[in-house]
C-alpha atoms as a PDB file:
ATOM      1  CA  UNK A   1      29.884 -36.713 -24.221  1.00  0.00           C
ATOM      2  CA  UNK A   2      28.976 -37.912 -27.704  1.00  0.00           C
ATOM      3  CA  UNK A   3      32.022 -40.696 -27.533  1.00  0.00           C
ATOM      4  CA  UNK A   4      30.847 -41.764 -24.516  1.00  0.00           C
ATOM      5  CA  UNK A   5      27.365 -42.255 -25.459  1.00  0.00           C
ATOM      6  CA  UNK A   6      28.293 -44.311 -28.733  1.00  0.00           C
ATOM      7  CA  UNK A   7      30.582 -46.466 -26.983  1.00  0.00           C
ATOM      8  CA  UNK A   8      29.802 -50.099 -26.300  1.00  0.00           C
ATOM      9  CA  UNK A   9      26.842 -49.674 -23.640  1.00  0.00           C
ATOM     10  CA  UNK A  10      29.057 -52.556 -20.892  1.00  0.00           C
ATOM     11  CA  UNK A  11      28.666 -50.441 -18.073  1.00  0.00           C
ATOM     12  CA  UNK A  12      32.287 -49.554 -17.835  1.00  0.00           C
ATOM     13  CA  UNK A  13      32.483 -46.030 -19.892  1.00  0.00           C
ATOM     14  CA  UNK A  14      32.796 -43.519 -17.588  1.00  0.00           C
ATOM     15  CA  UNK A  15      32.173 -39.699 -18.347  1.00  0.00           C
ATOM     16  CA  UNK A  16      32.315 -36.791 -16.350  1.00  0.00           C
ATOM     17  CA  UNK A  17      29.454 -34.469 -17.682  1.00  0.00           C
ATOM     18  CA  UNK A  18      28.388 -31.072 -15.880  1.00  0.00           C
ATOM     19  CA  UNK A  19      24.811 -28.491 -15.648  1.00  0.00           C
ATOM     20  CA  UNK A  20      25.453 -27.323 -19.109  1.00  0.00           C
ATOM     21  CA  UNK A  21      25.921 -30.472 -21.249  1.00  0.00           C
ATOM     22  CA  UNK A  22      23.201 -32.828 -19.134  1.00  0.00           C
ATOM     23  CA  UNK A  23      20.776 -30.622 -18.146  1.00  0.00           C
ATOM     24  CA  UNK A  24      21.166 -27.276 -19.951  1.00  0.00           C
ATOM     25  CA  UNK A  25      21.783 -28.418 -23.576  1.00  0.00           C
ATOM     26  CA  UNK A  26      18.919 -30.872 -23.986  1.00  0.00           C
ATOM     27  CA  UNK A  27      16.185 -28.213 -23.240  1.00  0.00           C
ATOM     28  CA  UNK A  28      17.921 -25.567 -25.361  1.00  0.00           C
ATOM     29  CA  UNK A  29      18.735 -27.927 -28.650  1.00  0.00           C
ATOM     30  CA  UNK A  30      16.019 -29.978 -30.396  1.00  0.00           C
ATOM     31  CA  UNK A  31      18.735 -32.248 -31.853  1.00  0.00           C
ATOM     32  CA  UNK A  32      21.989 -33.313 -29.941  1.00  0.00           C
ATOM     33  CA  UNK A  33      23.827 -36.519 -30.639  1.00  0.00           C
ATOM     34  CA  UNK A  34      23.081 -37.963 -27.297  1.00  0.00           C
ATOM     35  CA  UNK A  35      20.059 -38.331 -24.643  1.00  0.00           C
ATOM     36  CA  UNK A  36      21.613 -37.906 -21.032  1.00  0.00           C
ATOM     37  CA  UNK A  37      18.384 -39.792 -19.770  1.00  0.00           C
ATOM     38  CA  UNK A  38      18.501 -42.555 -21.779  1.00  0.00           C
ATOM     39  CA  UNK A  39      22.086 -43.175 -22.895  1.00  0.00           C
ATOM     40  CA  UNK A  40      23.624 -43.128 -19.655  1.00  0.00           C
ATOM     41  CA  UNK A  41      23.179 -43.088 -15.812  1.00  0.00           C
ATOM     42  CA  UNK A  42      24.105 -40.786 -12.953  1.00  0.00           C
ATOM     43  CA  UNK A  43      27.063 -42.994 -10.682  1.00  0.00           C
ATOM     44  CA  UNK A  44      28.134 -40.386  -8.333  1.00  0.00           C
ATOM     45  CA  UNK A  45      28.208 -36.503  -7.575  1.00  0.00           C
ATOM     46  CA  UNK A  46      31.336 -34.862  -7.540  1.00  0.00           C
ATOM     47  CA  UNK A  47      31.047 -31.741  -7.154  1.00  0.00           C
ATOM     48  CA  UNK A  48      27.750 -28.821  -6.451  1.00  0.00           C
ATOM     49  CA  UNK A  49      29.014 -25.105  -6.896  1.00  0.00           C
ATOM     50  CA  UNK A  50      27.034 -22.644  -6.230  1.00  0.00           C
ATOM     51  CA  UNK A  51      27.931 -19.003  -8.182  1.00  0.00           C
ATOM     52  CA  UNK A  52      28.484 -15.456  -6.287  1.00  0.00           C
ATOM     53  CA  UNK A  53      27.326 -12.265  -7.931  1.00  0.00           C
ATOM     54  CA  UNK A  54      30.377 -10.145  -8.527  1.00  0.00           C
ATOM     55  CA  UNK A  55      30.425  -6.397  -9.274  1.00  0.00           C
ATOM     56  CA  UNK A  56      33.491  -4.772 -10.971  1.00  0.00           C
ATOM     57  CA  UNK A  57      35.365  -2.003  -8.507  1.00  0.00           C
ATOM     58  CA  UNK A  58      34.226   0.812 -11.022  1.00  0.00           C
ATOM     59  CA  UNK A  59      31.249   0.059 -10.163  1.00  0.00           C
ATOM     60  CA  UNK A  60      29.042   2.542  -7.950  1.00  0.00           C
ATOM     61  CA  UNK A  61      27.137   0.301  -5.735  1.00  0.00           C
ATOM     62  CA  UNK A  62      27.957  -1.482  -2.965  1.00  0.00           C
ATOM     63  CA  UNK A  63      25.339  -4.146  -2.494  1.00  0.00           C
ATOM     64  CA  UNK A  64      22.633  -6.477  -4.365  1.00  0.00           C
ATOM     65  CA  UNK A  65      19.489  -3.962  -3.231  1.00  0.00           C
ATOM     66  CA  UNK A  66      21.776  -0.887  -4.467  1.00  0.00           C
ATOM     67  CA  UNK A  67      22.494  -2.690  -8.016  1.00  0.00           C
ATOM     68  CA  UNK A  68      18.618  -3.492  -8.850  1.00  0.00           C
ATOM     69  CA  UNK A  69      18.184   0.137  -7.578  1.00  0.00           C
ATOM     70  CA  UNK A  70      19.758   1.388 -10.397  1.00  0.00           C
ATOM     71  CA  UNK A  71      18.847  -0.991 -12.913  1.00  0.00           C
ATOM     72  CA  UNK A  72      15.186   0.050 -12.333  1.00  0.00           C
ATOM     73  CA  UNK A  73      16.316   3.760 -12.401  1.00  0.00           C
ATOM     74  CA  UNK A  74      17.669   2.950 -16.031  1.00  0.00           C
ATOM     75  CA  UNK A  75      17.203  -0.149 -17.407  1.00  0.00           C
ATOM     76  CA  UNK A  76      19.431  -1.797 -20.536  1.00  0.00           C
ATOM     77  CA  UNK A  77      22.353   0.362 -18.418  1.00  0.00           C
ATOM     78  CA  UNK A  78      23.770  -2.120 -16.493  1.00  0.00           C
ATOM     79  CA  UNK A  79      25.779  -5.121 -18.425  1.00  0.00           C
ATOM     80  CA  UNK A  80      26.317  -8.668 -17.306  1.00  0.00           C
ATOM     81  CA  UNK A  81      28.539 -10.885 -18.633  1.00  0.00           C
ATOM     82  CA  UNK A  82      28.311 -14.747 -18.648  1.00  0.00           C
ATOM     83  CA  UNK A  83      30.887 -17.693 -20.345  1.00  0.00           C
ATOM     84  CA  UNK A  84      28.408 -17.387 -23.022  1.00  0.00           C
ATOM     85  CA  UNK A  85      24.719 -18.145 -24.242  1.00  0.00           C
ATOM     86  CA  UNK A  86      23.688 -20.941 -22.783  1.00  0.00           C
ATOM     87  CA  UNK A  87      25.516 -21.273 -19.433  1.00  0.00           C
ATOM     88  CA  UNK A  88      24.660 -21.315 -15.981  1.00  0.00           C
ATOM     89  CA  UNK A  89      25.995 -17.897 -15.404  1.00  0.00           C
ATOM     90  CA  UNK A  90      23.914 -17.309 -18.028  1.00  0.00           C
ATOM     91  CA  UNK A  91      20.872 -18.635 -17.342  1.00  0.00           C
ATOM     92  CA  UNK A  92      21.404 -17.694 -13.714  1.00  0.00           C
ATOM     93  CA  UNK A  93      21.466 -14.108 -14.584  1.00  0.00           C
ATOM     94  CA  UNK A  94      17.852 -14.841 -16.367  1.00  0.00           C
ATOM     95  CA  UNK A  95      16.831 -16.277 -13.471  1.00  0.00           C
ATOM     96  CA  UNK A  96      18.005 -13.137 -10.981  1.00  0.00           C
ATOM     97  CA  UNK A  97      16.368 -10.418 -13.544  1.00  0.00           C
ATOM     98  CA  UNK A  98      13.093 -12.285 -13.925  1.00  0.00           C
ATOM     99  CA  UNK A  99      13.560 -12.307  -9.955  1.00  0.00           C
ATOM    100  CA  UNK A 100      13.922  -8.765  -9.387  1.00  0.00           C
ATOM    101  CA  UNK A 101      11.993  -7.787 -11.846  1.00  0.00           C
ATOM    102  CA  UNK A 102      15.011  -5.719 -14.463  1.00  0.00           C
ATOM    103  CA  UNK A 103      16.620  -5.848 -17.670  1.00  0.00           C
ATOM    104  CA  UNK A 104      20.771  -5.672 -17.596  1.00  0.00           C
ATOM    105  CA  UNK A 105      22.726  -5.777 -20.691  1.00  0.00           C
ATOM    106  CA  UNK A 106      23.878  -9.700 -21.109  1.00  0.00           C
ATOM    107  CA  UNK A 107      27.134  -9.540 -22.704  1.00  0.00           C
ATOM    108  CA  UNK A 108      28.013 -13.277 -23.445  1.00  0.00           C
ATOM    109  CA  UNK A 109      31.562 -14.237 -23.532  1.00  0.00           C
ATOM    110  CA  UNK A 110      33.466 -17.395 -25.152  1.00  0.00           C
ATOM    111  CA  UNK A 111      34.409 -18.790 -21.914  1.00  0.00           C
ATOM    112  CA  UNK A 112      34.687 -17.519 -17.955  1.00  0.00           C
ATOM    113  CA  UNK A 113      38.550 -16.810 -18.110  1.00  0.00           C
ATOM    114  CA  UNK A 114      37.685 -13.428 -20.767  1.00  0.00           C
ATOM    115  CA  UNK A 115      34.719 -12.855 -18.722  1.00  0.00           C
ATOM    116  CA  UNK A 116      36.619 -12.420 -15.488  1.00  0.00           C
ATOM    117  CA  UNK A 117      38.955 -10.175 -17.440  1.00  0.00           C
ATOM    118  CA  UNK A 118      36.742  -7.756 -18.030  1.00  0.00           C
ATOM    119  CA  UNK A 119      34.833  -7.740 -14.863  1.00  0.00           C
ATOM    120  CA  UNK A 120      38.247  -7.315 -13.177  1.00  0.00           C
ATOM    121  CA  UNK A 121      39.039  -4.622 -15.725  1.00  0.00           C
ATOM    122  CA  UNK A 122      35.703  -2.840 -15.297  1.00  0.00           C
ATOM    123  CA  UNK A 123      34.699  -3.223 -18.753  1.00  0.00           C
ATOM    124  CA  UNK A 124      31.266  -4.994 -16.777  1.00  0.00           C
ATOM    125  CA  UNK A 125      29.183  -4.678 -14.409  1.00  0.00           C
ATOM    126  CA  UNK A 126      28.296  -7.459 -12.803  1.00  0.00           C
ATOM    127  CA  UNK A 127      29.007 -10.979 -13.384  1.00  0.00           C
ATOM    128  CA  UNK A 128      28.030 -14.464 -11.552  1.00  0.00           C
ATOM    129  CA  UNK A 129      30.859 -16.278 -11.344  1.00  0.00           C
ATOM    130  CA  UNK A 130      31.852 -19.757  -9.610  1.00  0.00           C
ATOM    131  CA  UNK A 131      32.589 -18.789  -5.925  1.00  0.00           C
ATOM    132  CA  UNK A 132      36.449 -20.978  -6.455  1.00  0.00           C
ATOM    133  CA  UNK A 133      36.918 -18.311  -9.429  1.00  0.00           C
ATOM    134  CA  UNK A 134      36.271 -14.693  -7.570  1.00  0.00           C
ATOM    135  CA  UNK A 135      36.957 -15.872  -3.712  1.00  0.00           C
ATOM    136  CA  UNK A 136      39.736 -14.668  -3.873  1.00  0.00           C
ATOM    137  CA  UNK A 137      39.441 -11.680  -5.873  1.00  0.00           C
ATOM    138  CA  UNK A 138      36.725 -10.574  -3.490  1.00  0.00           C
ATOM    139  CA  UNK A 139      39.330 -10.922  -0.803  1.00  0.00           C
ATOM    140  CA  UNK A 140      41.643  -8.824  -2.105  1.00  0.00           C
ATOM    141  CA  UNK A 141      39.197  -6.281  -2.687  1.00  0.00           C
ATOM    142  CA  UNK A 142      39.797  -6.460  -6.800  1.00  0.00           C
ATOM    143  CA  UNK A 143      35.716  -7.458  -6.966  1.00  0.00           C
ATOM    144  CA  UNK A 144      32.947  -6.730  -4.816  1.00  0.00           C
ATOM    145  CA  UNK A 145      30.430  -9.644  -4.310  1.00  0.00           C
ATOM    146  CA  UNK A 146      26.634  -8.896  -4.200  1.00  0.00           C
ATOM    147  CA  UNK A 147      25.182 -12.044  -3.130  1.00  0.00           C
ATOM    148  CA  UNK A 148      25.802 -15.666  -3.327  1.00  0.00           C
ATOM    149  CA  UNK A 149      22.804 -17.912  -4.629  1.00  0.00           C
ATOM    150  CA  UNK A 150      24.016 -20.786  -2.375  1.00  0.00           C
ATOM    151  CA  UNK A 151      20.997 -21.591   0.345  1.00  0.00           C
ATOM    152  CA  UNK A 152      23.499 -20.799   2.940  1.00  0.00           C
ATOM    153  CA  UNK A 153      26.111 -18.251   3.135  1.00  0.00           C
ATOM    154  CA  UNK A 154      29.302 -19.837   1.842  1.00  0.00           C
ATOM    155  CA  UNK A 155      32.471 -20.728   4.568  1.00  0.00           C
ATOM    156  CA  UNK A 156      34.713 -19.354   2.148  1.00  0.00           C
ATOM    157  CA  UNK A 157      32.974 -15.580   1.993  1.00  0.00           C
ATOM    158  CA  UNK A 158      31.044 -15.896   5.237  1.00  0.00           C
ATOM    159  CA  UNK A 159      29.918 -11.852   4.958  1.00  0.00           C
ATOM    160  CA  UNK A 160      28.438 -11.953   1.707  1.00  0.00           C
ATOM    161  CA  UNK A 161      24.817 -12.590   2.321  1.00  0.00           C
ATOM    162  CA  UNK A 162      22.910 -15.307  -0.099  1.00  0.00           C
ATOM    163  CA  UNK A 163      20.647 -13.752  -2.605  1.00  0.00           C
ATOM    164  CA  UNK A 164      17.615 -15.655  -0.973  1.00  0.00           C
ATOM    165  CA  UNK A 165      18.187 -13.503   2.602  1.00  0.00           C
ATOM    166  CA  UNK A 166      18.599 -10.008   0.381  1.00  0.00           C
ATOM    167  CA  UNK A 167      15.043 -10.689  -0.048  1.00  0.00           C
ATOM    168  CA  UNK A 168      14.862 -12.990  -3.153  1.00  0.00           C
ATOM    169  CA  UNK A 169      13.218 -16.091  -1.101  1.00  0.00           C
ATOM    170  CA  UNK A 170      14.075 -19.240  -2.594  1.00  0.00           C
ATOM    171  CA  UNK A 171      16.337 -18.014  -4.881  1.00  0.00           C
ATOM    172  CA  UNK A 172      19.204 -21.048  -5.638  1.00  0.00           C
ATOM    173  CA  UNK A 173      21.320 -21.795  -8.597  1.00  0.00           C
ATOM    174  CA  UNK A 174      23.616 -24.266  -8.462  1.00  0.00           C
ATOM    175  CA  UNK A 175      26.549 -25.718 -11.226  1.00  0.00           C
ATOM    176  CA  UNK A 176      27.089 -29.407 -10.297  1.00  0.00           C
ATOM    177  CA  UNK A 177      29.664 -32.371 -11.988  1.00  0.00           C
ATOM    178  CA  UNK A 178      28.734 -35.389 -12.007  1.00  0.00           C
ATOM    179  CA  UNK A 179      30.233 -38.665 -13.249  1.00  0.00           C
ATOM    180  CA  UNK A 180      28.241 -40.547 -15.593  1.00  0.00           C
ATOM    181  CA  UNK A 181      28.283 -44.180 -16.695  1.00  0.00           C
ATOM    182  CA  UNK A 182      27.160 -45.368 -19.930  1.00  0.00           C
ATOM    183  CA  UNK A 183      24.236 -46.955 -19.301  1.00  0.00           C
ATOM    184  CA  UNK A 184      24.710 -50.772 -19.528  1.00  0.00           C
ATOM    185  CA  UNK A 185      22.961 -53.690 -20.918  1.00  0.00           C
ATOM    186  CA  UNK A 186      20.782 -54.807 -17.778  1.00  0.00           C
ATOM    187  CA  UNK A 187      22.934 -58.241 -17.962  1.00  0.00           C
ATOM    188  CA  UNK A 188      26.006 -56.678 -17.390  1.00  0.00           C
ATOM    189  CA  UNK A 189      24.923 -54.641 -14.292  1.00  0.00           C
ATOM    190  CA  UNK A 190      24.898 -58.514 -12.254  1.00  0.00           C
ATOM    191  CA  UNK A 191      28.136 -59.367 -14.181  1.00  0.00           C
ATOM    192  CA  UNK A 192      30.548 -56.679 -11.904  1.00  0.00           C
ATOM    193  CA  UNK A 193      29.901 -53.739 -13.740  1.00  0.00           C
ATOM    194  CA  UNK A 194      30.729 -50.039 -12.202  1.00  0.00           C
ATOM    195  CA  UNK A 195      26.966 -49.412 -11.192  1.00  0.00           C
ATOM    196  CA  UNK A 196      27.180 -53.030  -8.982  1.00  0.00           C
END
């Protein structure tokens, strides 16, 4: 992201840039080496996932209501792991707590693949996960999935209810990739430049 924003601003620097480095990282960080808002512009999205609250097998309940159940019958008991501090799994499972009103354990991991790992293994709770990472997984019956927190259920787990209809209205969190151009000199933009 940083190469791209010191490159020569001519409109034809592409970037591919996602939640965590455009949107995520400027309101966490007082200093970073680049402004998404003023050192480049938005060209097209690519790609809006939405994540699916995962429970490990081991686990003792079955659905979302069941989970917050028992994290308000003991709280700091449950753990839920993220890629790490900072994330959208992260910061989605913020979101969900301040939601439903409980405190799990957030155990933050360096990256999804050891996160999934563990969930798999049972070594976690819960975990909110991209829906292309644990589709299939919830398939196979190897995790359970709670809730989506798409605003519609998703085609590929159709019977896993959204977390908005398990009676969280509203509730949406969404990981999106977009693909960024380094915003141009306003003379180059009427010269044939990629935002033309």
């Amino acid at each position: 992201m940083e190469a791209a924003t010191k490159s020569a601003p001519d409109g034809y620097t592409l970037v591919m840039g996602q939640t965590s480095n455009l949107a995520i990282n400027p309101s966490l960080y007082s200093k970073l080496a680049y402004d998404p808002l003023k050192d480049l512009t938005p060209v097209a999205l690519v790609a809006a996932t939405p994540l699916v609250l995962v429970a490990s097998p081991k686990s003792t309940f079955k659905s979302l209501s069941e989970m917050v159940a028992a994290a308000k019958a003991k709280p700091d008991a449950i753990s839920i792991a993220s890629p790490g501090n900072g994330t959208v799994g992260h910061l989605t499972g913020e979101m969900f707590m301040r939601a439903a009103g409980i405190k799990l354990v957030h155990v933050p991991y360096k990256g999804a693949s050891p996160a999934l790992t563990d969930i798999l293994g049972g070594q976690v709770d819960v975990y909110f996960a991209t829906a292309q990472t644990v589709a299939e997984h919830v398939k196979a019956g190897t995790l359970r999935a709670l809730g989506t927190t798409s605003a519609k259920r998703l085609s590929v787990l159709p019977n896993v209810p959204t977390i908005a209809e398990s009676g969280y209205k509203d509730f949406e969190a969404i990981s999106w990739t977009v693909c960024w151009c380094r915003r141009a000199h306003p003379s180059r933009l009427s010269r044939g430049s990629i935002l033309r």
